[in-house]
N, C-alpha and C. Protein backbone atom coordinates (compact mmCIF):
# COMPACT_ATOMS: atom_id res chain seq x y z
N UNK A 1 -12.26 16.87 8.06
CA UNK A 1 -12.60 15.56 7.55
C UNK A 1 -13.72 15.70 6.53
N UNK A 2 -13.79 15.25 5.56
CA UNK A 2 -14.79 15.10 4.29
C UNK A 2 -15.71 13.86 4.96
N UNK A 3 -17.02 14.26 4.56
CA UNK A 3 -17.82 13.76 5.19
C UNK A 3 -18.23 12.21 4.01
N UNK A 4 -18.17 11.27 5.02
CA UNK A 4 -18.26 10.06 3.97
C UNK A 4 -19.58 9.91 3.45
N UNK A 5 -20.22 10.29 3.21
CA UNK A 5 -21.26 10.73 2.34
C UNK A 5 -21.10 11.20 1.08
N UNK A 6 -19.80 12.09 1.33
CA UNK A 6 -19.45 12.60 -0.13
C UNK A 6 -18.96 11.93 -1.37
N UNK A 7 -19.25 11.64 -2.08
CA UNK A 7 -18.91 10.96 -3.29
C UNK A 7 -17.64 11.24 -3.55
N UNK A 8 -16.52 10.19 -3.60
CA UNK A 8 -15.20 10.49 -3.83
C UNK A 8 -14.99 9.95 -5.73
N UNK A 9 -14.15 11.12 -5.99
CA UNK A 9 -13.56 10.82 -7.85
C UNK A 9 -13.51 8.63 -7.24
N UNK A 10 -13.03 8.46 -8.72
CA UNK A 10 -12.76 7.14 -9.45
C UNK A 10 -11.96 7.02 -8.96
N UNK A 11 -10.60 8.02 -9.34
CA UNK A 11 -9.19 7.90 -9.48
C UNK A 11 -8.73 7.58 -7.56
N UNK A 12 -9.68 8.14 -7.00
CA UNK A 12 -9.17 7.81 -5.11
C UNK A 12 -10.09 6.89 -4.56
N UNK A 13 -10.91 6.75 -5.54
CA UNK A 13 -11.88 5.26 -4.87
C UNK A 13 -10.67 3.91 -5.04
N UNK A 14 -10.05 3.90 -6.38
CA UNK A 14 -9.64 2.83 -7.15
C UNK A 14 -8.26 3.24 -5.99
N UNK A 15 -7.89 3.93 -6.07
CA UNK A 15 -6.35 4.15 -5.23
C UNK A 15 -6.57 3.60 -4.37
N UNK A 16 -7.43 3.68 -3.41
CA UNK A 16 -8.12 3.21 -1.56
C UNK A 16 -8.08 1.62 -1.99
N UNK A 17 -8.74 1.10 -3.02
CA UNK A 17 -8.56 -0.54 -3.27
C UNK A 17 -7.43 -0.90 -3.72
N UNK A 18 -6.58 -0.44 -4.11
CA UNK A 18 -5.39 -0.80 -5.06
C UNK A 18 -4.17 -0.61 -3.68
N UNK A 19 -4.28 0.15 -3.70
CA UNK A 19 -3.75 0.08 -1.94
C UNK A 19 -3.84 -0.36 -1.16
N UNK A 20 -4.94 -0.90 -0.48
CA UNK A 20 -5.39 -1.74 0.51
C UNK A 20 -5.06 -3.49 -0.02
N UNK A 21 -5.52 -3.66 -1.50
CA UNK A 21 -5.32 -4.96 -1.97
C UNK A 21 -3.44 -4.88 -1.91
N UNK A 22 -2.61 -4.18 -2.04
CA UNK A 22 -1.36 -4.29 -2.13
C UNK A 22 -0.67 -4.38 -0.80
N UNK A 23 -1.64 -4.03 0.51
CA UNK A 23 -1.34 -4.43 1.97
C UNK A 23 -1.45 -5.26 2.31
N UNK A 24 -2.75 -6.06 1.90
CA UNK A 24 -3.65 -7.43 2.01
C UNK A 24 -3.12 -8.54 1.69
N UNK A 25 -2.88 -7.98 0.33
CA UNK A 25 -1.97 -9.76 -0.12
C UNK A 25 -0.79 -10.30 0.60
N UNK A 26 0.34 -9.13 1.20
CA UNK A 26 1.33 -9.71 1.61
C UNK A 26 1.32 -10.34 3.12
N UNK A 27 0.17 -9.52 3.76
CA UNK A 27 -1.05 -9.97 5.20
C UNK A 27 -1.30 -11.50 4.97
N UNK A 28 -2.16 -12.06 3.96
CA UNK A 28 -2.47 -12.67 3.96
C UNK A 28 -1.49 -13.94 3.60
N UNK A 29 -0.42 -13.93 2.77
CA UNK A 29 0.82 -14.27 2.25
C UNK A 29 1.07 -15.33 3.55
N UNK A 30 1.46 -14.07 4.36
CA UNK A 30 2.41 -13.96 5.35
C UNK A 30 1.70 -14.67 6.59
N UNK A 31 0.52 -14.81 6.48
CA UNK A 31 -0.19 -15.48 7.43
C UNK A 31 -0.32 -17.33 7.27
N UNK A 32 -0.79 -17.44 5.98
CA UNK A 32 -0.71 -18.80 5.07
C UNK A 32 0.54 -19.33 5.73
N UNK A 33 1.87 -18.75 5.36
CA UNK A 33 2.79 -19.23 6.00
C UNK A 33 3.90 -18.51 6.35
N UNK A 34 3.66 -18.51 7.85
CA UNK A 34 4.40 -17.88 8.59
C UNK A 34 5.99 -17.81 9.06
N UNK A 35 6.36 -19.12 8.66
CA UNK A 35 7.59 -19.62 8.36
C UNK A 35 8.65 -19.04 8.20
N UNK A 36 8.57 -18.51 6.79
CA UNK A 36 9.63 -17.72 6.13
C UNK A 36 9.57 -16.48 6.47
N UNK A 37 8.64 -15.92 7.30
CA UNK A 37 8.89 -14.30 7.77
C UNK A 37 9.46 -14.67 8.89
N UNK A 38 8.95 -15.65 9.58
CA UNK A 38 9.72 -15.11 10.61
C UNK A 38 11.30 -15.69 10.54
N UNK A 39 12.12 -16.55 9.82
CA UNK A 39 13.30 -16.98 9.33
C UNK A 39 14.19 -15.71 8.80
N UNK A 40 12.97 -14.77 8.03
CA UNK A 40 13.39 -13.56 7.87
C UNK A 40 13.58 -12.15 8.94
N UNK A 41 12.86 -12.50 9.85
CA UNK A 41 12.54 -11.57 10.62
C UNK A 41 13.83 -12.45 11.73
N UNK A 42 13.83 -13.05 11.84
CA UNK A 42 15.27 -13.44 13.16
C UNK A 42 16.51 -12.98 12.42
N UNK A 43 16.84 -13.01 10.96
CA UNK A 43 18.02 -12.76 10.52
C UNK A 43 18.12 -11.23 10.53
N UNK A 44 16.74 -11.11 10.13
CA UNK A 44 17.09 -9.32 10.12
C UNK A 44 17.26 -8.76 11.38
N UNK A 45 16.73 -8.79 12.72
CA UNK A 45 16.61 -8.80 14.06
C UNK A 45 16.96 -9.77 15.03
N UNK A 46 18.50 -10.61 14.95
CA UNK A 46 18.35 -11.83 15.72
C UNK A 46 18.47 -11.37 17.26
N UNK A 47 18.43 -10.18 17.72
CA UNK A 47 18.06 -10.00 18.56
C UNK A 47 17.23 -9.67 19.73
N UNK A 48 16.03 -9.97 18.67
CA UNK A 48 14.82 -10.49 19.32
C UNK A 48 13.94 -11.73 19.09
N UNK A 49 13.52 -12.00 19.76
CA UNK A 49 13.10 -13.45 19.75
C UNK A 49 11.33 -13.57 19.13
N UNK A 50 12.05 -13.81 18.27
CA UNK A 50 10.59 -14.01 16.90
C UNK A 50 9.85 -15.50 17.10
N UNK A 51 8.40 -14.79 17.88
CA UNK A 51 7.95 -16.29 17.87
C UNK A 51 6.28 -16.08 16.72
N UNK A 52 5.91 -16.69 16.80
CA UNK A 52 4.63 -17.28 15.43
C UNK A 52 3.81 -16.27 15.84
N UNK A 53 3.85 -15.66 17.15
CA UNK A 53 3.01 -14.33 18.13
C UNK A 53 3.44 -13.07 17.08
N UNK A 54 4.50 -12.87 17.65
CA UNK A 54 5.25 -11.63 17.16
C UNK A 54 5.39 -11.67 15.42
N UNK A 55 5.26 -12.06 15.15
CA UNK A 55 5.57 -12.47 13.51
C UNK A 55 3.99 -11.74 12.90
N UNK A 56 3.44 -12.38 13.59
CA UNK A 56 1.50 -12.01 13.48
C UNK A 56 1.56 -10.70 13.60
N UNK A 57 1.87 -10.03 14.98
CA UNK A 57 1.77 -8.46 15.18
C UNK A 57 2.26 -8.37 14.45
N UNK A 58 3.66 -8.47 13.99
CA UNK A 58 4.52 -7.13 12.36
C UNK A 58 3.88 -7.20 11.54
N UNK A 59 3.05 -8.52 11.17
CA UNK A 59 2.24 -8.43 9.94
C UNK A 59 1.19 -8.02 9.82
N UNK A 60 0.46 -7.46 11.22
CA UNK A 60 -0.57 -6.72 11.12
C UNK A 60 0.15 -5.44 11.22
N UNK A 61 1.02 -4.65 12.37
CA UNK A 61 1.03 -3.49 11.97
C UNK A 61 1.78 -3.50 10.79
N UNK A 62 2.39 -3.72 9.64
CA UNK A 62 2.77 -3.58 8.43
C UNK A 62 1.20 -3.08 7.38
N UNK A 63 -0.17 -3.93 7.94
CA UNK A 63 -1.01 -3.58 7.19
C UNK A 63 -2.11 -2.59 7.85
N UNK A 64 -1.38 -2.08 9.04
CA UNK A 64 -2.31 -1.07 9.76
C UNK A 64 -1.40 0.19 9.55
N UNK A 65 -0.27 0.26 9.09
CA UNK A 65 0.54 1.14 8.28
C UNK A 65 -0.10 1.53 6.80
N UNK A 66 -0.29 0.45 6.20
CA UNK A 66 -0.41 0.84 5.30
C UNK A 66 -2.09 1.49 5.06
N UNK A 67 -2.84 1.11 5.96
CA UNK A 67 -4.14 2.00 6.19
C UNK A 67 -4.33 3.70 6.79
N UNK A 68 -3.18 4.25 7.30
CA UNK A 68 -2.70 5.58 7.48
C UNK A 68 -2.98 6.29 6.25
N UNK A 69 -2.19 6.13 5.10
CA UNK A 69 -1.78 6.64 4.37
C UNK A 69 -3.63 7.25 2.86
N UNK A 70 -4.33 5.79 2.94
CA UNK A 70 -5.41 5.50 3.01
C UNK A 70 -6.95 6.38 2.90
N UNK A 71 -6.30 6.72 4.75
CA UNK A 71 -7.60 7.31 6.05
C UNK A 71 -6.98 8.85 5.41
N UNK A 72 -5.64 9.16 5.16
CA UNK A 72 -5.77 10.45 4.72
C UNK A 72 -5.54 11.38 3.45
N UNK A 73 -5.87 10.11 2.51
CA UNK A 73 -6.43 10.38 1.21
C UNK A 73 -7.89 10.55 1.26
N UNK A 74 -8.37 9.31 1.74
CA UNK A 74 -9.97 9.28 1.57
C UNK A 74 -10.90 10.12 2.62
N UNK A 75 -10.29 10.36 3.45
CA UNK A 75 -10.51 10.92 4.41
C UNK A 75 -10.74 12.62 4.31
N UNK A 76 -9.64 13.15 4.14
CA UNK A 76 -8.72 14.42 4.32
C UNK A 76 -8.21 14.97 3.29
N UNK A 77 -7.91 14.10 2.05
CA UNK A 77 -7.22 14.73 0.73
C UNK A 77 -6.43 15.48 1.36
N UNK A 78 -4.97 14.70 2.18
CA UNK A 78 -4.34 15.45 2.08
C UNK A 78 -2.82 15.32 1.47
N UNK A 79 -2.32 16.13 0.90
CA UNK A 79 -1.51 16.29 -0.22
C UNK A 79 -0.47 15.33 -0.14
N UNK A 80 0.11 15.70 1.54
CA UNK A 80 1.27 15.10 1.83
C UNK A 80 1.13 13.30 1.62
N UNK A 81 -0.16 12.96 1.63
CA UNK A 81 -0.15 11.38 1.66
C UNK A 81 0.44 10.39 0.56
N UNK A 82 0.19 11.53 -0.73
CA UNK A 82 0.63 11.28 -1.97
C UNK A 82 1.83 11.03 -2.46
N UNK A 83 2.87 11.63 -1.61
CA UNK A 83 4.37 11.49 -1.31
C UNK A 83 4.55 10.19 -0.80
N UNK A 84 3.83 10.74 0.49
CA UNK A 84 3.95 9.32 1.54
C UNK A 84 4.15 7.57 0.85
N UNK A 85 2.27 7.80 0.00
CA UNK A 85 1.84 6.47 -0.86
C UNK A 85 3.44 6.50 -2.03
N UNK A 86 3.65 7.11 -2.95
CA UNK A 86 4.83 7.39 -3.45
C UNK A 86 6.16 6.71 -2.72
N UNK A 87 6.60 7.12 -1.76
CA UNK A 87 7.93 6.77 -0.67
C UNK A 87 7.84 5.28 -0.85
N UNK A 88 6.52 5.17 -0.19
CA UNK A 88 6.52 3.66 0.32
C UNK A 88 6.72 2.60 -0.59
N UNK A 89 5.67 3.09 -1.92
CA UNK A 89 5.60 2.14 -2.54
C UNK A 89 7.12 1.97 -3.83
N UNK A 90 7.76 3.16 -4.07
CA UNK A 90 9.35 3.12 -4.22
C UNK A 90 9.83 2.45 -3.66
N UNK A 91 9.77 2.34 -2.13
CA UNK A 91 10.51 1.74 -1.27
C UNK A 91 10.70 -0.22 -1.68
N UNK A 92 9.81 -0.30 -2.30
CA UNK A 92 9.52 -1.84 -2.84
C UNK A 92 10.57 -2.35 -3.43
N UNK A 93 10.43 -1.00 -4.81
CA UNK A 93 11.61 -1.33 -5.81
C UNK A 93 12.87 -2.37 -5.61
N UNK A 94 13.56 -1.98 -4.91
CA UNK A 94 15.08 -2.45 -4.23
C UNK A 94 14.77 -4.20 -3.97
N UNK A 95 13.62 -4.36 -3.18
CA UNK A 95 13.54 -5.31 -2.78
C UNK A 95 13.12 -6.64 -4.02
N UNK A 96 12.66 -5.65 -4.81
CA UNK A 96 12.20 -6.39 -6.12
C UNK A 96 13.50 -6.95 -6.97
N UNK A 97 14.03 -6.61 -6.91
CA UNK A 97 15.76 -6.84 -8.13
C UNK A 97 15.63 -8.42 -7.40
N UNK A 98 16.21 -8.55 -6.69
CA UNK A 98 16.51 -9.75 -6.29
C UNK A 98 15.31 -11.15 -6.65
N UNK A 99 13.86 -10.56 -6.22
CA UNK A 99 13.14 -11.67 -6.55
C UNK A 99 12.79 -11.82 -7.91
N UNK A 100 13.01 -10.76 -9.00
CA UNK A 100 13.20 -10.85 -10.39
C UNK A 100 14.71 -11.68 -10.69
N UNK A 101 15.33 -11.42 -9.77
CA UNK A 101 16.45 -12.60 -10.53
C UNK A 101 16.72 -13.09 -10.09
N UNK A 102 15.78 -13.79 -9.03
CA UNK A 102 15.69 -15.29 -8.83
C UNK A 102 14.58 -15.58 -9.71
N UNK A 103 13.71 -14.78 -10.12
CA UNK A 103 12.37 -15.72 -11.63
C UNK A 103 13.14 -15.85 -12.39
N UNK A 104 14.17 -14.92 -12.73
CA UNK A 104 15.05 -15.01 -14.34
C UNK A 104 15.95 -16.40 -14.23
N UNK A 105 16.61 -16.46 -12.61
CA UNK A 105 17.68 -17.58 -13.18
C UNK A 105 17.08 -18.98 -11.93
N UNK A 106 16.03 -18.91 -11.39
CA UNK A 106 15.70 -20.25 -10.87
C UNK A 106 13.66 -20.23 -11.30
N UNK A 107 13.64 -19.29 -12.16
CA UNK A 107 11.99 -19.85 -11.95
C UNK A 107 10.88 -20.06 -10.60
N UNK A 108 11.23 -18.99 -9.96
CA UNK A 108 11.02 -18.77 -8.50
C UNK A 108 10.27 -17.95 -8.66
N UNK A 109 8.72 -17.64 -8.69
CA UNK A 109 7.91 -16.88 -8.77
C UNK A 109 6.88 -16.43 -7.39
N UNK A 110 6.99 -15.32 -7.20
CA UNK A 110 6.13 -15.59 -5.75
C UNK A 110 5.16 -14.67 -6.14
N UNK A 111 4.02 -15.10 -6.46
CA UNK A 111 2.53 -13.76 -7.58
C UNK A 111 2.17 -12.60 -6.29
N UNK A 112 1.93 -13.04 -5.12
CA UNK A 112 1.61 -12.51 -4.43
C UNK A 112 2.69 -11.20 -4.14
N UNK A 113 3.46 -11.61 -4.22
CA UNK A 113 4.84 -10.01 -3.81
C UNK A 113 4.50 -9.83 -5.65
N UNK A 114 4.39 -9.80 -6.32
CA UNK A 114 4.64 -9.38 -7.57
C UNK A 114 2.53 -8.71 -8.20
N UNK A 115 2.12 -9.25 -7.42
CA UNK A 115 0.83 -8.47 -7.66
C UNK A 115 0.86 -7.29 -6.56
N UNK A 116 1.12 -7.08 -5.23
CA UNK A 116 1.38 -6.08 -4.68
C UNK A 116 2.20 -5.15 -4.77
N UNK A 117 3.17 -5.58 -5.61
CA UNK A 117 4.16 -4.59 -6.18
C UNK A 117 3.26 -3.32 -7.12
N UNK A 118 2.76 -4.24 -8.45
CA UNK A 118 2.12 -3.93 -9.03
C UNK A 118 0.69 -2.74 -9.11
N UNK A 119 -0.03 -3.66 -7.99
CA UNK A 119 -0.73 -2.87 -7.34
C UNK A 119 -0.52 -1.17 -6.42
N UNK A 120 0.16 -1.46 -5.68
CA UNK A 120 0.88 -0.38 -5.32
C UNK A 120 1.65 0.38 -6.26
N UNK A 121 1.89 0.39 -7.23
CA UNK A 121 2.49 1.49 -8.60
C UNK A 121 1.54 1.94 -9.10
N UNK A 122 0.50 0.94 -9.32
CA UNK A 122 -0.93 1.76 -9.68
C UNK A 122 -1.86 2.69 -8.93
N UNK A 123 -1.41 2.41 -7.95
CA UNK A 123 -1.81 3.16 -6.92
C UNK A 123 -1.40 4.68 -6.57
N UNK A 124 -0.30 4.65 -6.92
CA UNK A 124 0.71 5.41 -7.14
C UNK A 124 0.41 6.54 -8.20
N UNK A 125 0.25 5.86 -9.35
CA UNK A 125 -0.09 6.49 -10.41
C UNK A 125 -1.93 6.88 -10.38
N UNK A 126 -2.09 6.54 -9.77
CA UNK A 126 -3.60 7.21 -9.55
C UNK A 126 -3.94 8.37 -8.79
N UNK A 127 -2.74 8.71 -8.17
CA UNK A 127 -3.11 9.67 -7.35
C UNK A 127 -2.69 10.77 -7.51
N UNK A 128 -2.17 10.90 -9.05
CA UNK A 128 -1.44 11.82 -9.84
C UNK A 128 -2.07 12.18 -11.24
N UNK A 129 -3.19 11.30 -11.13
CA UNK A 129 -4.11 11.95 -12.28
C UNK A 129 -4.69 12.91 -12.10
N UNK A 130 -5.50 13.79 -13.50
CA UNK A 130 -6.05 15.23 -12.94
C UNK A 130 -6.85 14.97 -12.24
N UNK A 131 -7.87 13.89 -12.18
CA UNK A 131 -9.01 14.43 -11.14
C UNK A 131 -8.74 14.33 -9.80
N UNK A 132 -7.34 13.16 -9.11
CA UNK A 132 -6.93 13.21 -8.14
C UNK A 132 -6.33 14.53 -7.88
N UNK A 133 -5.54 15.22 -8.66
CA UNK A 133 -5.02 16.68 -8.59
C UNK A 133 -6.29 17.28 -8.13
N UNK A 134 -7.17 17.53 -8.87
CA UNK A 134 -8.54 18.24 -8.48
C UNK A 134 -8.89 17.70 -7.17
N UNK A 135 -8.88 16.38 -6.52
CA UNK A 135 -9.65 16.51 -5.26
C UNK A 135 -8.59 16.79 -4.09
N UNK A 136 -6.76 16.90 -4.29
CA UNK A 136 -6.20 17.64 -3.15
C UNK A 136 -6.43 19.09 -3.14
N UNK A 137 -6.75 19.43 -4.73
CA UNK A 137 -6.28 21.21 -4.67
C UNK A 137 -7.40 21.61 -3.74
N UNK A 138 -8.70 20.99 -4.32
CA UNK A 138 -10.07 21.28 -3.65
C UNK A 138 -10.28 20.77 -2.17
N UNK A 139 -9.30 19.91 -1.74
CA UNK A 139 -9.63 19.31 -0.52
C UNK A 139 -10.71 18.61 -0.12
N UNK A 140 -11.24 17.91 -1.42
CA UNK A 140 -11.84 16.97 -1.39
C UNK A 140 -13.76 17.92 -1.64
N UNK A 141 -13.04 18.83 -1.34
CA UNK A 141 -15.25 19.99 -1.65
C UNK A 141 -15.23 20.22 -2.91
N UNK A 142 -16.35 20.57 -2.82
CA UNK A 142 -17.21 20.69 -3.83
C UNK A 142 -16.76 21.80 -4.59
N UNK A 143 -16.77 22.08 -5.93
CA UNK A 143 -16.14 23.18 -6.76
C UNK A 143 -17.73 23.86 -6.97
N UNK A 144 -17.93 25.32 -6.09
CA UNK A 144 -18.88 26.25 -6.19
C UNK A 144 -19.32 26.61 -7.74
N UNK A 145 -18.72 26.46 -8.75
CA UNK A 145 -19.25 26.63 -10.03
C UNK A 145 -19.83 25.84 -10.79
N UNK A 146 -19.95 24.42 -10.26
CA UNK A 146 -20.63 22.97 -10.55
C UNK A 146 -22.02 22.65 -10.25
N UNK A 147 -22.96 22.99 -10.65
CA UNK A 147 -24.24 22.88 -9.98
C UNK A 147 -24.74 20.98 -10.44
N UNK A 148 -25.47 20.75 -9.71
CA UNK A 148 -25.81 19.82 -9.92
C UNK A 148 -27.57 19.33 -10.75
C-alpha cells in the first residue's frame, strides 16, 4: 500500500474524482427518484421482489463497486485496475445508443447518465497518460534518480 502521505501525479488525483463523480451522480439520480429503477429493476429481475429497500442497497453497492477499482489505483497502482476502470466504463457504451436516440428522436435528455458517461471516459483516458504510465510502472514510489 502507498502510503497516503505520498503525493499522488494529477493524472490519478483527477481519475479518483472523475470516477467517483461518475458513481455519484447516478447514486444520487437514483435516489431523487427511485421510481424508475426500481420499474427497471422488476423487469430486469421480476423475480425478485424490488421494494424502495432493495432498490437503495443496488444503488449503493453499484457505488461501493465502483470505489474498488478507485482504492486500487490510489491506493496500490495497480495495473490491473486500469483494465478493470476501462471494462466498466465500455460497458456503458451499449447502454448509451438507446438514450441518444431517444434525445435524437423525442428530446429526452437525462444530463445526469450523460455527464457520468462522460466522466467515466475521462477517467478512462487519464489513466493512460504518461505520468499515469509512470506511477503503475513505478508502483506508485518514488523514482531514486529524482532528488528533491
Amino acid at each position: 500500500m502507498i502510503a497516503l502521505s505520498q503525493r499522488r501525479p494529477g493524472s490519478i488525483s483527477s481519475f479518483a474524482v472523475a470516477f467517483f463523480l461518475a458513481a455519484l451522480l447516478p447514486y444520487i439520480h437514483g435516489l431523487l427518484d427511485l421510481a424508475p429503477h426500481q420499474a427497471f429493476l422488476e423487469s430486469f429481475a421480476p423475480q425478485v421482489a424490488w421494494s424502495r429497500d432493495w432498490v437503495i442497497v443496488m444503488l449503493s453497492a453499484r457505488l461501493s463497486i465502483a470505489l474498488i477499482p478507485i482504492a486500487m489505483v490510489w491506493l496500490s497502482a495497480i495495473r490491473f485496475a486500469r483494465w478493470m476502470v476501462t471494462l466498466m466504463a465500455l460497458g456503458k457504451l451499449p447502454g448509451a445508443l438507446p438514450r441518444i436516440r431517444a434525445l435524437v428522436e423525442e428530446g429526452a435528455f437525462d444530463p445526469s447518465y450523460f455527464a457520468a458517461l462522460l466522466l467515466s471516459l475521462l477517467a478512462v483516458a487519464l489513466l493512460f497518460t504518461p505520468t499515469s504510465n509512470r506511477w503503475f510502472k513505478d508502483k506508485g514510489g518514488v523514482d531514486p534518480a529524482v532528488f528533491e
